[in-house]
C-alpha atoms as a PDB file:
ATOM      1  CA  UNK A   1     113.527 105.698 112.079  1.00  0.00           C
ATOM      2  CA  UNK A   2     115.855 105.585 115.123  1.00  0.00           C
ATOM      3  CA  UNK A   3     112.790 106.465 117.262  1.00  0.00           C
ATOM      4  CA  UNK A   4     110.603 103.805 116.084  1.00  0.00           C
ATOM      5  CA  UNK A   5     113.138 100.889 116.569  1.00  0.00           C
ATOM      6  CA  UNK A   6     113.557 102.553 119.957  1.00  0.00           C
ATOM      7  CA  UNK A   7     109.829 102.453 120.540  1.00  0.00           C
ATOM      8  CA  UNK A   8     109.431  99.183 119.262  1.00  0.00           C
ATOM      9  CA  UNK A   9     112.481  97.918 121.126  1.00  0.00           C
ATOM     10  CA  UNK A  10     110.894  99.325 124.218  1.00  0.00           C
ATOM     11  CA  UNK A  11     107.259  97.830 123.669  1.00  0.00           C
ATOM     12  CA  UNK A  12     105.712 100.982 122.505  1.00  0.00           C
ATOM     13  CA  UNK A  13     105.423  99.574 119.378  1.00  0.00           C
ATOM     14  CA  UNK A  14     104.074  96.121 118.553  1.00  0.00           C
ATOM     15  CA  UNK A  15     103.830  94.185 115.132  1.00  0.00           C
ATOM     16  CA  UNK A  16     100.704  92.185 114.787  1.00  0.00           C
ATOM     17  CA  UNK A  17     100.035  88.678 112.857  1.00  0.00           C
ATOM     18  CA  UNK A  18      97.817  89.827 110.474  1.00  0.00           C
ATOM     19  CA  UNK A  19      98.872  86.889 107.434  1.00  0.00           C
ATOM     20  CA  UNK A  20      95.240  86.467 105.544  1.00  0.00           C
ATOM     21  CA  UNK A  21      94.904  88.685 102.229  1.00  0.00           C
ATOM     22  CA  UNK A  22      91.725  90.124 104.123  1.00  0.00           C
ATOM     23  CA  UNK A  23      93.663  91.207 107.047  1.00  0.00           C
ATOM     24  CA  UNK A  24      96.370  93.058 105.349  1.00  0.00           C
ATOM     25  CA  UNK A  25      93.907  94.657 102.690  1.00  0.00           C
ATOM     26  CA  UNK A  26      91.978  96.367 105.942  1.00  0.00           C
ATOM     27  CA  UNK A  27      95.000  97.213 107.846  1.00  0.00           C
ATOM     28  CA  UNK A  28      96.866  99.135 104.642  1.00  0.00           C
ATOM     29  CA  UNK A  29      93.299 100.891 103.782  1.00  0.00           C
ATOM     30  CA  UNK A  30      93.227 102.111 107.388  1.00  0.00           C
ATOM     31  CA  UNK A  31      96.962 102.949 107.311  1.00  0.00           C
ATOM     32  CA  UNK A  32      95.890 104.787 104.213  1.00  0.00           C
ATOM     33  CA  UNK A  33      92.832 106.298 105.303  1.00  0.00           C
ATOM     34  CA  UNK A  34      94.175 107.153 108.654  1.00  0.00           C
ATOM     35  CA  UNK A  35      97.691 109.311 107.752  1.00  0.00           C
ATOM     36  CA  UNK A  36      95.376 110.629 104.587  1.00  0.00           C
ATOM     37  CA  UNK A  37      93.226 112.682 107.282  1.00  0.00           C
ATOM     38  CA  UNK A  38      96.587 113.179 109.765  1.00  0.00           C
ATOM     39  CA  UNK A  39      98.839 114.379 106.285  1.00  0.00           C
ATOM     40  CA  UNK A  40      95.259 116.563 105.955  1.00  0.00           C
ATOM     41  CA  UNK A  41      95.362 118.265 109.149  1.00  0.00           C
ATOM     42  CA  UNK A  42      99.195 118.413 108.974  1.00  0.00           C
ATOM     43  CA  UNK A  43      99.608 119.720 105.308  1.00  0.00           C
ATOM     44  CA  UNK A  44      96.042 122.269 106.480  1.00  0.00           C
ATOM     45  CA  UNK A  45      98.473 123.348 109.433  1.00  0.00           C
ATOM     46  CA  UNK A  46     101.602 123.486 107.049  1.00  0.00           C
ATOM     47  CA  UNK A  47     100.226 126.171 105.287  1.00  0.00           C
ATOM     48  CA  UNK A  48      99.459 128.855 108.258  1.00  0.00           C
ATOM     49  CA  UNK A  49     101.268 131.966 107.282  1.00  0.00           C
ATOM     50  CA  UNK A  50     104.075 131.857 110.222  1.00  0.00           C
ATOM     51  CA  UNK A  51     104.778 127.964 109.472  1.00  0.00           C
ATOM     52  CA  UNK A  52     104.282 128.412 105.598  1.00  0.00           C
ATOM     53  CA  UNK A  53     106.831 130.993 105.506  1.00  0.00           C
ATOM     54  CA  UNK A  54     109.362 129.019 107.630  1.00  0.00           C
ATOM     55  CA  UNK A  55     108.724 125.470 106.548  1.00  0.00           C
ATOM     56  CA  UNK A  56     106.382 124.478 103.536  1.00  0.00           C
ATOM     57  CA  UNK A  57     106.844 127.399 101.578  1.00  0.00           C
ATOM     58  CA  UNK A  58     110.062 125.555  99.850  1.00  0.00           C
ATOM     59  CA  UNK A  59     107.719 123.085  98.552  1.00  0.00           C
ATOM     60  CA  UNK A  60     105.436 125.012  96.712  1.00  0.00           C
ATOM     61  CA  UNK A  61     108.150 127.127  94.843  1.00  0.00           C
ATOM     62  CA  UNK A  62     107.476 123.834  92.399  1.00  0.00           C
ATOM     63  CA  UNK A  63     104.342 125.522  91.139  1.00  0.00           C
ATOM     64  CA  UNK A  64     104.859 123.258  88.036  1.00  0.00           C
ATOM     65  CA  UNK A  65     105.636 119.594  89.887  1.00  0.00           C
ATOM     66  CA  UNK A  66     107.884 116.921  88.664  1.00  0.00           C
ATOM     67  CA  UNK A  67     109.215 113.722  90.263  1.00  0.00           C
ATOM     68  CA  UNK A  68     111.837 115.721  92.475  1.00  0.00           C
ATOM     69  CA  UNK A  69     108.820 118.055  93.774  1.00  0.00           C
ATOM     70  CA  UNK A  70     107.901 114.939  96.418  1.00  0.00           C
ATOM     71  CA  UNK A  71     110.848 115.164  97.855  1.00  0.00           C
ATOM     72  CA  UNK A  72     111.598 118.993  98.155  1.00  0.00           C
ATOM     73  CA  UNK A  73     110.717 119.549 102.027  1.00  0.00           C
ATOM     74  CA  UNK A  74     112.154 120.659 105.143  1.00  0.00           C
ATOM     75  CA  UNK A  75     113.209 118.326 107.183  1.00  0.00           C
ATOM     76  CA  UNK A  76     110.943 119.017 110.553  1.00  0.00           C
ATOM     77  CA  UNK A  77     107.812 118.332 107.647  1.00  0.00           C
ATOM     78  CA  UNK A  78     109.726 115.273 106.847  1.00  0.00           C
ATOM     79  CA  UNK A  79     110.037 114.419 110.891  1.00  0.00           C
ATOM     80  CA  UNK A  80     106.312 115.266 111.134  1.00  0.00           C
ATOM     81  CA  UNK A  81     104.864 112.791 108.539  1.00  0.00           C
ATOM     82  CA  UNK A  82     107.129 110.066 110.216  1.00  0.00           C
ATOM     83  CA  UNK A  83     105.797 110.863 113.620  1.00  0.00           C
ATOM     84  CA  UNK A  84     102.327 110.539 112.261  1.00  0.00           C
ATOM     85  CA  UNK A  85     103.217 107.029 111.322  1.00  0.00           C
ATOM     86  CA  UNK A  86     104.228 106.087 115.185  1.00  0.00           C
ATOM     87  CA  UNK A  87     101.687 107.680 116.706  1.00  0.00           C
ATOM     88  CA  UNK A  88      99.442 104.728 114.420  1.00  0.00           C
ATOM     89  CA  UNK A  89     101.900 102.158 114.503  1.00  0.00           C
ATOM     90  CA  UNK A  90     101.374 103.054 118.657  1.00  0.00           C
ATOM     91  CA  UNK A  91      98.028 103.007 118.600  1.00  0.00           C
ATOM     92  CA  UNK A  92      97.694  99.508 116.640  1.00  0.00           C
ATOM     93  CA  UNK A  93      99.817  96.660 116.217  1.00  0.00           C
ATOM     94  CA  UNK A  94      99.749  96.546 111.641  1.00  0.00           C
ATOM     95  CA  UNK A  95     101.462  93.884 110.542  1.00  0.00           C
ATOM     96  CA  UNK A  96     105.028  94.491 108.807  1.00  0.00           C
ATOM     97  CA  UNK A  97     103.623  93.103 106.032  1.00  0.00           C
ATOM     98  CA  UNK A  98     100.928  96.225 106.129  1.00  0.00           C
ATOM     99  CA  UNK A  99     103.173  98.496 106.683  1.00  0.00           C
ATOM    100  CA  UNK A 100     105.489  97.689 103.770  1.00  0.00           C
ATOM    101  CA  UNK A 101     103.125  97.871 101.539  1.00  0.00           C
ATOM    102  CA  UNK A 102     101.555 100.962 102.865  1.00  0.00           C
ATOM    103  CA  UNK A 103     104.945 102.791 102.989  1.00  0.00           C
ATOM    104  CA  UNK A 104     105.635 101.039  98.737  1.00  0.00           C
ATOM    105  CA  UNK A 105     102.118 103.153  98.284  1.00  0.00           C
ATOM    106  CA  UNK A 106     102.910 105.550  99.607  1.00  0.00           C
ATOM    107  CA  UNK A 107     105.877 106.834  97.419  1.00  0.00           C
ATOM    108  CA  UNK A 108     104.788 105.084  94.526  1.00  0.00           C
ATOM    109  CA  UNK A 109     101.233 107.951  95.292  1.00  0.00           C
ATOM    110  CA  UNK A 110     103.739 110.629  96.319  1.00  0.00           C
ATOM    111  CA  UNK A 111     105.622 110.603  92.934  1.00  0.00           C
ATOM    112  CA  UNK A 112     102.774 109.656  90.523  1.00  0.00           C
ATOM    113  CA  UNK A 113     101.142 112.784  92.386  1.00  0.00           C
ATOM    114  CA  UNK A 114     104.096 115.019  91.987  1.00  0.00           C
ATOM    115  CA  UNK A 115     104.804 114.045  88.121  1.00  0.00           C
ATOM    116  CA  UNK A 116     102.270 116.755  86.539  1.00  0.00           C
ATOM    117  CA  UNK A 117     101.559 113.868  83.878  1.00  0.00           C
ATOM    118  CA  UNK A 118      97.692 112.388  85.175  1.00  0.00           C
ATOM    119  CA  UNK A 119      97.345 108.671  85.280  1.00  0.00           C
ATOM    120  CA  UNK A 120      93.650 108.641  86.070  1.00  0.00           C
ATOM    121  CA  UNK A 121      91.112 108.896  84.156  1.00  0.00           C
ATOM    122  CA  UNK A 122      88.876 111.890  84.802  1.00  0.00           C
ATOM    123  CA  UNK A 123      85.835 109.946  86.623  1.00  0.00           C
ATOM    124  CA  UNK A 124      88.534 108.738  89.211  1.00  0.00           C
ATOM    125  CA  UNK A 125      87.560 112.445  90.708  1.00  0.00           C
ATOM    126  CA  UNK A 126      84.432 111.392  91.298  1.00  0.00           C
ATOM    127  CA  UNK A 127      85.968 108.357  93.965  1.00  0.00           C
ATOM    128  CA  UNK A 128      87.365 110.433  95.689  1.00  0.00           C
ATOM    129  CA  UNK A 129      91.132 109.524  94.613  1.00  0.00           C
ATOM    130  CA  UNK A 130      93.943 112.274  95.602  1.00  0.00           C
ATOM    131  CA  UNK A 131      95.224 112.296  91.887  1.00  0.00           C
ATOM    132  CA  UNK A 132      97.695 114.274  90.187  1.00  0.00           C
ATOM    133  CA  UNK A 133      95.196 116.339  88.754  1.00  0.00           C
ATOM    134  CA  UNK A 134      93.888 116.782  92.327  1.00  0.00           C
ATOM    135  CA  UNK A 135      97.281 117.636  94.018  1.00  0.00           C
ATOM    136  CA  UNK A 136      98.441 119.559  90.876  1.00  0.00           C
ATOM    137  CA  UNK A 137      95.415 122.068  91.804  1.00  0.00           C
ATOM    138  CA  UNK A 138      96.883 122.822  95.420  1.00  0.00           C
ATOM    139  CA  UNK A 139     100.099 123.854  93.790  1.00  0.00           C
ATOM    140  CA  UNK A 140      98.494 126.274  91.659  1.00  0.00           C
ATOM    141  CA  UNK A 141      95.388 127.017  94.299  1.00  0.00           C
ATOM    142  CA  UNK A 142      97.580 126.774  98.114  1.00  0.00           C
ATOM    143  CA  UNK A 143      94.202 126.955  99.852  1.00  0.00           C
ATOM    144  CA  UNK A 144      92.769 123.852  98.368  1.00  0.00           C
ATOM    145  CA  UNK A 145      93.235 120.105  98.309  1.00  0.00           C
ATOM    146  CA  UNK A 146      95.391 119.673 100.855  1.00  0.00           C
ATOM    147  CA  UNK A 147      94.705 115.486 100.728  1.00  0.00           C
ATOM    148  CA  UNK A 148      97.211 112.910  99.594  1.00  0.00           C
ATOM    149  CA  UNK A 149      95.608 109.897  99.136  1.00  0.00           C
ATOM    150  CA  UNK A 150      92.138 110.756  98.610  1.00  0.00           C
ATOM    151  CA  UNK A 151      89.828 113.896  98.214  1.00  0.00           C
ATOM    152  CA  UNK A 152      87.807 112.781 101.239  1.00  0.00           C
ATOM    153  CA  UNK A 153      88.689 115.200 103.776  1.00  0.00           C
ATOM    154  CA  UNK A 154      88.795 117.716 101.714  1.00  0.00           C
ATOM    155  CA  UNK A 155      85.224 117.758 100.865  1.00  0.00           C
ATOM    156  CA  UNK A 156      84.285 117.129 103.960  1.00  0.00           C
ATOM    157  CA  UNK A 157      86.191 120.006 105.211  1.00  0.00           C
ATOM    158  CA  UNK A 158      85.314 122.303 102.280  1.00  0.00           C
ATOM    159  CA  UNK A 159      88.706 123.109 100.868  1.00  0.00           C
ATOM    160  CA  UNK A 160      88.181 120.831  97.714  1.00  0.00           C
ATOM    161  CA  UNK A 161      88.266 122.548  94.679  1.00  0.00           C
END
């Protein structure tokens, strides 16, 4: 946090005007879309034996998840998702308006995800949403699924199961 309001109180960092309905339903979809295939690559990376061992490892001793299971990570993964964010929030001026509601999703995901109770219907697989039968699966299967949001990159990466 202290490094964003330092990069926005610098100029790195710019908040746009997007007011319509239409332009904050885009920019949170990218936000979503965007940090789902970042949190990818970074939850893929995460699990390399070396980093695994010293970070994420923690994590995934909550083979069966609950709402606490979200929040059970070290804090250099926790530094790692939030520099994810800037680097977009660089890259793009999203409205705070956007953002709020991307970062309200985002929990809201995180601990529906984590609660090892589904909310989804079983055909909501088939659209590709991260669900909690989705991420329960990577608990019990640590080379799959390694998506949050959405099943997307992991089928186009093959590591969906």
């Amino acid at each position: 946090m202290l490094l964003g309001a330092f990069l926005w109180k610098n100029g790195w960092i710019g908040l746009g005007e997007a007011e319509s309905f239409v332009g904050i339903t885009v920019e949170v979809a990218a936000l979503l879309l965007l940090m789902d295939l970042l949190m990818y690559f970074f939850h893929f990376t995460a699990h390399l034996p070396f980093l695994y061992k010293m970070l994420h490892g923690k994590h995934h001793e909550h083979v069966s998840t609950n709402f606490l299971s979200l929040f059970v990570l070290h804090p250099l993964e926790t530094i790692g998702f939030g520099l994810m964010m800037l680097a977009l929030l660089i890259g793009y001026d999203f409205s705070v308006v956007s953002i709020s509601i991307y970062l309200l999703l985002n929990l809201i995901w995180g601990t529906i995800g984590h609660l090892n109770r589904e909310f989804f219907p079983a055909s909501f697989d088939h659209f590709f949403v991260g669900t909690t039968r989705f991420h329960n699966q990577h608990h019990l299967d640590e080379s799959k699924n390694f998506g949050f949001y959405t099943s997307i990159w992991d089928r186009v990466f093959g590591t969906y199961k």
